[in-house]
PDB file of N, CA and C in Angstrom:
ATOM      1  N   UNK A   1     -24.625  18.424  -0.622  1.00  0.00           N
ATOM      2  CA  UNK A   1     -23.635  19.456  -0.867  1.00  0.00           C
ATOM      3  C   UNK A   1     -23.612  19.837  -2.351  1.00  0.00           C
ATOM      4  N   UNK A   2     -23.461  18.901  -3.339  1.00  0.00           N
ATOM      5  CA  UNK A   2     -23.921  18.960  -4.883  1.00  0.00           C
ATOM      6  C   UNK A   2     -25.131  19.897  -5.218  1.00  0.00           C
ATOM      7  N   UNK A   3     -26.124  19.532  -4.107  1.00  0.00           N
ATOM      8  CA  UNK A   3     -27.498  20.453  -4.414  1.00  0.00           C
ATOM      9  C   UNK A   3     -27.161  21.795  -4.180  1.00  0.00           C
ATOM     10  N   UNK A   4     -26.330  22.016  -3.167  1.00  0.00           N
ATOM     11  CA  UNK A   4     -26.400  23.627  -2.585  1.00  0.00           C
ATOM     12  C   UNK A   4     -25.518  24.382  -3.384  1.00  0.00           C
ATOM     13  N   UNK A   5     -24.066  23.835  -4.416  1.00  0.00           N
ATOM     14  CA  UNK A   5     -23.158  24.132  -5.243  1.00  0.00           C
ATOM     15  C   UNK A   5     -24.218  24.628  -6.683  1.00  0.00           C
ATOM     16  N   UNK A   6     -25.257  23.427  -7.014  1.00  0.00           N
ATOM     17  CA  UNK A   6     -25.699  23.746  -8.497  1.00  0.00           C
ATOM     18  C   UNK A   6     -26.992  24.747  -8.167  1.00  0.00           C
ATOM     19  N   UNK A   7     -27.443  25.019  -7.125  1.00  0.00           N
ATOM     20  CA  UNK A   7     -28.088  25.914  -6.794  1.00  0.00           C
ATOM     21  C   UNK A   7     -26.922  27.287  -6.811  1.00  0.00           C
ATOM     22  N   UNK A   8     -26.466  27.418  -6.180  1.00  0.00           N
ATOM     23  CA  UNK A   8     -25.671  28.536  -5.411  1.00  0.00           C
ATOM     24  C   UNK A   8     -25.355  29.320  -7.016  1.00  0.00           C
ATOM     25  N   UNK A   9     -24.663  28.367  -8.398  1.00  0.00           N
ATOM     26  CA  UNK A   9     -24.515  28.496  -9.367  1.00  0.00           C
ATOM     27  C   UNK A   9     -25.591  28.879 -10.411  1.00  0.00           C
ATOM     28  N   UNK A  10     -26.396  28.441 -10.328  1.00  0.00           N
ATOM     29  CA  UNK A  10     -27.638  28.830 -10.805  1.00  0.00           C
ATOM     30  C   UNK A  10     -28.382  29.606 -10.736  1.00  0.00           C
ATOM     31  N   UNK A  11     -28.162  30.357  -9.434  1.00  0.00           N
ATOM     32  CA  UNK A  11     -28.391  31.655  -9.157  1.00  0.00           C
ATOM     33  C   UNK A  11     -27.997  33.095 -10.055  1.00  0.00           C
ATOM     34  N   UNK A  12     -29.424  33.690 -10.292  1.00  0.00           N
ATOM     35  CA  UNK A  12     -28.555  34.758 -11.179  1.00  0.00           C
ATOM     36  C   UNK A  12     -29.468  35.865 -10.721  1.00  0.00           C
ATOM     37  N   UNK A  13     -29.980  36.198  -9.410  1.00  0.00           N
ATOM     38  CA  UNK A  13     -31.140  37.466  -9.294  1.00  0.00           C
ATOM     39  C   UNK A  13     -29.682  38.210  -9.007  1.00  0.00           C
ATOM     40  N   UNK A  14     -29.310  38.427  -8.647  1.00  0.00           N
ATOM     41  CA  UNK A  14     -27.816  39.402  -8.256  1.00  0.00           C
ATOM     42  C   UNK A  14     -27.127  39.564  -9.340  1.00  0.00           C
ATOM     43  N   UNK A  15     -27.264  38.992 -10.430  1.00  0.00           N
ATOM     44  CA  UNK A  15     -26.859  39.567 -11.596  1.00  0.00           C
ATOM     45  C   UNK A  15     -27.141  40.540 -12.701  1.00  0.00           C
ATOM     46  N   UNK A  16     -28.728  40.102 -12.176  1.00  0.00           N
ATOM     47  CA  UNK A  16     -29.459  41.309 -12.928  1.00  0.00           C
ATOM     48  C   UNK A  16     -29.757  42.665 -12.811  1.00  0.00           C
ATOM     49  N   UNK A  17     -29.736  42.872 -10.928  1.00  0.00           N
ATOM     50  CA  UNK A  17     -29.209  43.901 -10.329  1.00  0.00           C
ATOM     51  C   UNK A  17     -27.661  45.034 -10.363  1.00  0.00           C
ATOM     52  N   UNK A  18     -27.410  43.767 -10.690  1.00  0.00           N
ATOM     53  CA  UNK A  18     -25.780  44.122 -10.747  1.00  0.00           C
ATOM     54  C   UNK A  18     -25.606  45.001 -12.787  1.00  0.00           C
ATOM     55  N   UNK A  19     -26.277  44.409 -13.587  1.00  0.00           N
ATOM     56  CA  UNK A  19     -26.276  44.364 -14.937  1.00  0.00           C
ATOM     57  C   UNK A  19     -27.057  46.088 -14.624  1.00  0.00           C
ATOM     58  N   UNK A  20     -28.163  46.043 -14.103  1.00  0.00           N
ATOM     59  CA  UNK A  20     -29.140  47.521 -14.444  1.00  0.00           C
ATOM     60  C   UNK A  20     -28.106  48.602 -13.653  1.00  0.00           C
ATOM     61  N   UNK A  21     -27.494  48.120 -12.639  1.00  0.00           N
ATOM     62  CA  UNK A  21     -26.370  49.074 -12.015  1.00  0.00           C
ATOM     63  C   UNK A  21     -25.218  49.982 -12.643  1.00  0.00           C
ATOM     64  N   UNK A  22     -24.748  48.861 -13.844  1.00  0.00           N
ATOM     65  CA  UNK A  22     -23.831  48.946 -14.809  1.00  0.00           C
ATOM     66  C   UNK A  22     -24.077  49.813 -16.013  1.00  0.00           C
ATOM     67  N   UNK A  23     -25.315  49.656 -16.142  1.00  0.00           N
ATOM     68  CA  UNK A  23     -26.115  50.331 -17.492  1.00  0.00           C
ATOM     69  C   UNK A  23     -26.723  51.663 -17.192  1.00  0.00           C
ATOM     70  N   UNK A  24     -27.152  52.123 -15.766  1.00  0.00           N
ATOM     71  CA  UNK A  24     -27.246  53.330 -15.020  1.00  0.00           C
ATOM     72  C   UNK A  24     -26.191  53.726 -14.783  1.00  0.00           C
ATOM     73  N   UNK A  25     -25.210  53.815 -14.529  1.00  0.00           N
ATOM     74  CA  UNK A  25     -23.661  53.891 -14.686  1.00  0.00           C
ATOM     75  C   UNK A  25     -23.316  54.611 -15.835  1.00  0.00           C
ATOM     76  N   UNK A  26     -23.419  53.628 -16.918  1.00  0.00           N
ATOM     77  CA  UNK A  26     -23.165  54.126 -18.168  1.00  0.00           C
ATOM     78  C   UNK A  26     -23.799  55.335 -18.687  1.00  0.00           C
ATOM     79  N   UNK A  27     -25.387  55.082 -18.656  1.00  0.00           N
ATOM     80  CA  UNK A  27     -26.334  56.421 -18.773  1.00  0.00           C
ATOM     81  C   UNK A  27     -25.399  57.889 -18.462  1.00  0.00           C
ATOM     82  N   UNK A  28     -25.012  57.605 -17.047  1.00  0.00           N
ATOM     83  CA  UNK A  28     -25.136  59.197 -16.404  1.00  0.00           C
ATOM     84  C   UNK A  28     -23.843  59.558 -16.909  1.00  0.00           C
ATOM     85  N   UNK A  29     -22.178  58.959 -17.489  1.00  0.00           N
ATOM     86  CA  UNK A  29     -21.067  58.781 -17.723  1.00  0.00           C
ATOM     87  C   UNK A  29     -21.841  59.342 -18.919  1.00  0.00           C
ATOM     88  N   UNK A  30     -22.758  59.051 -19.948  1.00  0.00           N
ATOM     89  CA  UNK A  30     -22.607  59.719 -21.153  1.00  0.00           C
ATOM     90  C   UNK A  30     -23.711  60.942 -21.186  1.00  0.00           C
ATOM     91  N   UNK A  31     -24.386  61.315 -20.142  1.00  0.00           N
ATOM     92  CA  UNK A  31     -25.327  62.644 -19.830  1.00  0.00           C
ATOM     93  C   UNK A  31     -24.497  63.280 -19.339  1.00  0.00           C
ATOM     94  N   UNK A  32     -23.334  63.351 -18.514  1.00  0.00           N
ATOM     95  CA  UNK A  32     -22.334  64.320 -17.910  1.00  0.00           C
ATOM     96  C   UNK A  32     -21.499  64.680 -18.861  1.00  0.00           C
ATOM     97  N   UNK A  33     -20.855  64.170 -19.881  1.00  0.00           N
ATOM     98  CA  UNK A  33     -20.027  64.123 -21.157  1.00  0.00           C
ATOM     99  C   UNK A  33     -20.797  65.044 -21.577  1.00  0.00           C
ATOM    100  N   UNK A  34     -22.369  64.948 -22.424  1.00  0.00           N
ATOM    101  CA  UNK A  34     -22.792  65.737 -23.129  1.00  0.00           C
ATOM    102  C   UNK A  34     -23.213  67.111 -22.486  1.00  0.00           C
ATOM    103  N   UNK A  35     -23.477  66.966 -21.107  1.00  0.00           N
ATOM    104  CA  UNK A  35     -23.732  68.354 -20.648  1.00  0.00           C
ATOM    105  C   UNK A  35     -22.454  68.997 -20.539  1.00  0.00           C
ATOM    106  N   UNK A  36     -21.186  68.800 -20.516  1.00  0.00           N
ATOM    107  CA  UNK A  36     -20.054  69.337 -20.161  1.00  0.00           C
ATOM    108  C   UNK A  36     -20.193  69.539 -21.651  1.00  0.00           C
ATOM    109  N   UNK A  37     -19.721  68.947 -22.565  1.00  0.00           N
ATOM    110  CA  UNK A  37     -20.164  69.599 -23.928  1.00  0.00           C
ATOM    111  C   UNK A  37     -20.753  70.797 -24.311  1.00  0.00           C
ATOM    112  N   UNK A  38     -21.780  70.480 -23.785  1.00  0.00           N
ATOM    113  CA  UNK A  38     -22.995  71.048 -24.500  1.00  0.00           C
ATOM    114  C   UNK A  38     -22.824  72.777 -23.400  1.00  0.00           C
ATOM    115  N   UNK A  39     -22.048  72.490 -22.110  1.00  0.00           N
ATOM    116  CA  UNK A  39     -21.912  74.135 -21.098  1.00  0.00           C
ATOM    117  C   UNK A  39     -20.626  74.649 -21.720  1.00  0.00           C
ATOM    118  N   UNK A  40     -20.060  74.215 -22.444  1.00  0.00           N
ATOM    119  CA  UNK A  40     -18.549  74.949 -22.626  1.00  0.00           C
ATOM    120  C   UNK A  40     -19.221  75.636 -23.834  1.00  0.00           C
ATOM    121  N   UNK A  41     -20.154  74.858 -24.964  1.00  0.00           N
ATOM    122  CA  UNK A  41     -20.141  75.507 -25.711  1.00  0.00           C
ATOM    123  C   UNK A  41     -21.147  76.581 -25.426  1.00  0.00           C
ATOM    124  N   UNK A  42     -21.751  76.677 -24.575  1.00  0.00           N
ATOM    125  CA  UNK A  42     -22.653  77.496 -24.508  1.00  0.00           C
ATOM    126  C   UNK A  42     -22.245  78.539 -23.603  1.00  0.00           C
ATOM    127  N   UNK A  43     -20.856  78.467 -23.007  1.00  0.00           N
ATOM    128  CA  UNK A  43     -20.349  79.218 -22.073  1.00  0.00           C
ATOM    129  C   UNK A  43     -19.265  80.026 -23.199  1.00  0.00           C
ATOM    130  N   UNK A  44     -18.802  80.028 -24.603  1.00  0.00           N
ATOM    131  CA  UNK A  44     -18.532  80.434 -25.249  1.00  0.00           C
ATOM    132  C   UNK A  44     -19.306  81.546 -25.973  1.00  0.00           C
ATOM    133  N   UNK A  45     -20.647  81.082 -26.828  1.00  0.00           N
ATOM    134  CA  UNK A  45     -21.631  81.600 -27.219  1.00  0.00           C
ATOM    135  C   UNK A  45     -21.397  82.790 -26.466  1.00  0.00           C
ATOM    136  N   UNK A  46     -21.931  82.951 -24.554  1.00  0.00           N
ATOM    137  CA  UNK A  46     -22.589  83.702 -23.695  1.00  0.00           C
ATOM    138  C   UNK A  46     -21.683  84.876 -23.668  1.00  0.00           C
ATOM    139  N   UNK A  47     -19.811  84.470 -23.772  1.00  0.00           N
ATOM    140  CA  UNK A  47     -18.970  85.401 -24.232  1.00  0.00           C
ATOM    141  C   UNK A  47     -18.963  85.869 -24.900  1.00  0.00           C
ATOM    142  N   UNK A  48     -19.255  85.682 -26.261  1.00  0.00           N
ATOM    143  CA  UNK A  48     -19.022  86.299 -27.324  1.00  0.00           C
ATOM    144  C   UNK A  48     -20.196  86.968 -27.243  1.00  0.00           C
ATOM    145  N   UNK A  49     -21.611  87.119 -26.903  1.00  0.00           N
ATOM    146  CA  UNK A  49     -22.609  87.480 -27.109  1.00  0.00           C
ATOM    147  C   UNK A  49     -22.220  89.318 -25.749  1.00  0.00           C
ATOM    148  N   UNK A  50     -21.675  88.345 -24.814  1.00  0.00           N
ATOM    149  CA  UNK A  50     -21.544  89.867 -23.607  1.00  0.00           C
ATOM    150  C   UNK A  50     -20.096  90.945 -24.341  1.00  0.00           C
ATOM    151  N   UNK A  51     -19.128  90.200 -25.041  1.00  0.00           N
ATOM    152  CA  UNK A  51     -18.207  91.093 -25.663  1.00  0.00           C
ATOM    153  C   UNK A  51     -18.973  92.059 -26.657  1.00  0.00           C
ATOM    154  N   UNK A  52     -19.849  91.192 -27.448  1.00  0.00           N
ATOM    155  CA  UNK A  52     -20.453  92.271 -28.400  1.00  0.00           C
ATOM    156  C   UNK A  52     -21.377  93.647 -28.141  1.00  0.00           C
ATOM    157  N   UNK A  53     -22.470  92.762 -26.647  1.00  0.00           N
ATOM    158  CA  UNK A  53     -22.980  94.487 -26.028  1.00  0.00           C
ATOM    159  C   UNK A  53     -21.972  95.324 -25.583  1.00  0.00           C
ATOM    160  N   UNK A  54     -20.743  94.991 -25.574  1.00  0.00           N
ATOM    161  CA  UNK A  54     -19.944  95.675 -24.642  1.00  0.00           C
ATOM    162  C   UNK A  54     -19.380  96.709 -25.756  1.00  0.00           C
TER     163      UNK A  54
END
């Protein structure tokens, strides 16, 4: 029973899965930030650019 506890504990492949999950996570949380950024300002620009042909 000792063996199957310091095994069971020792186990860490599900952690590392779990870790690249977390960090892909993070990735797309800060690519959605910058594209929302990066469309407002460019959805500004596109105004000011159609007011001026106008």
């Amino acid at each position: 029973m000792n063996n199957l506890v310091a095994r069971f504990i020792g186990n860490e492949s599900g952690a590392t899965a779990i870790e690249y999950g977390l960090i892909a996570g993070l990735i797309s949380v800060v690519i959605i930030a910058a594209l929302t950024s990066i469309g407002t300002k460019l959805n500004t620009k596109f105004t000011s650019i159609s007011a001026g042909l106008n």
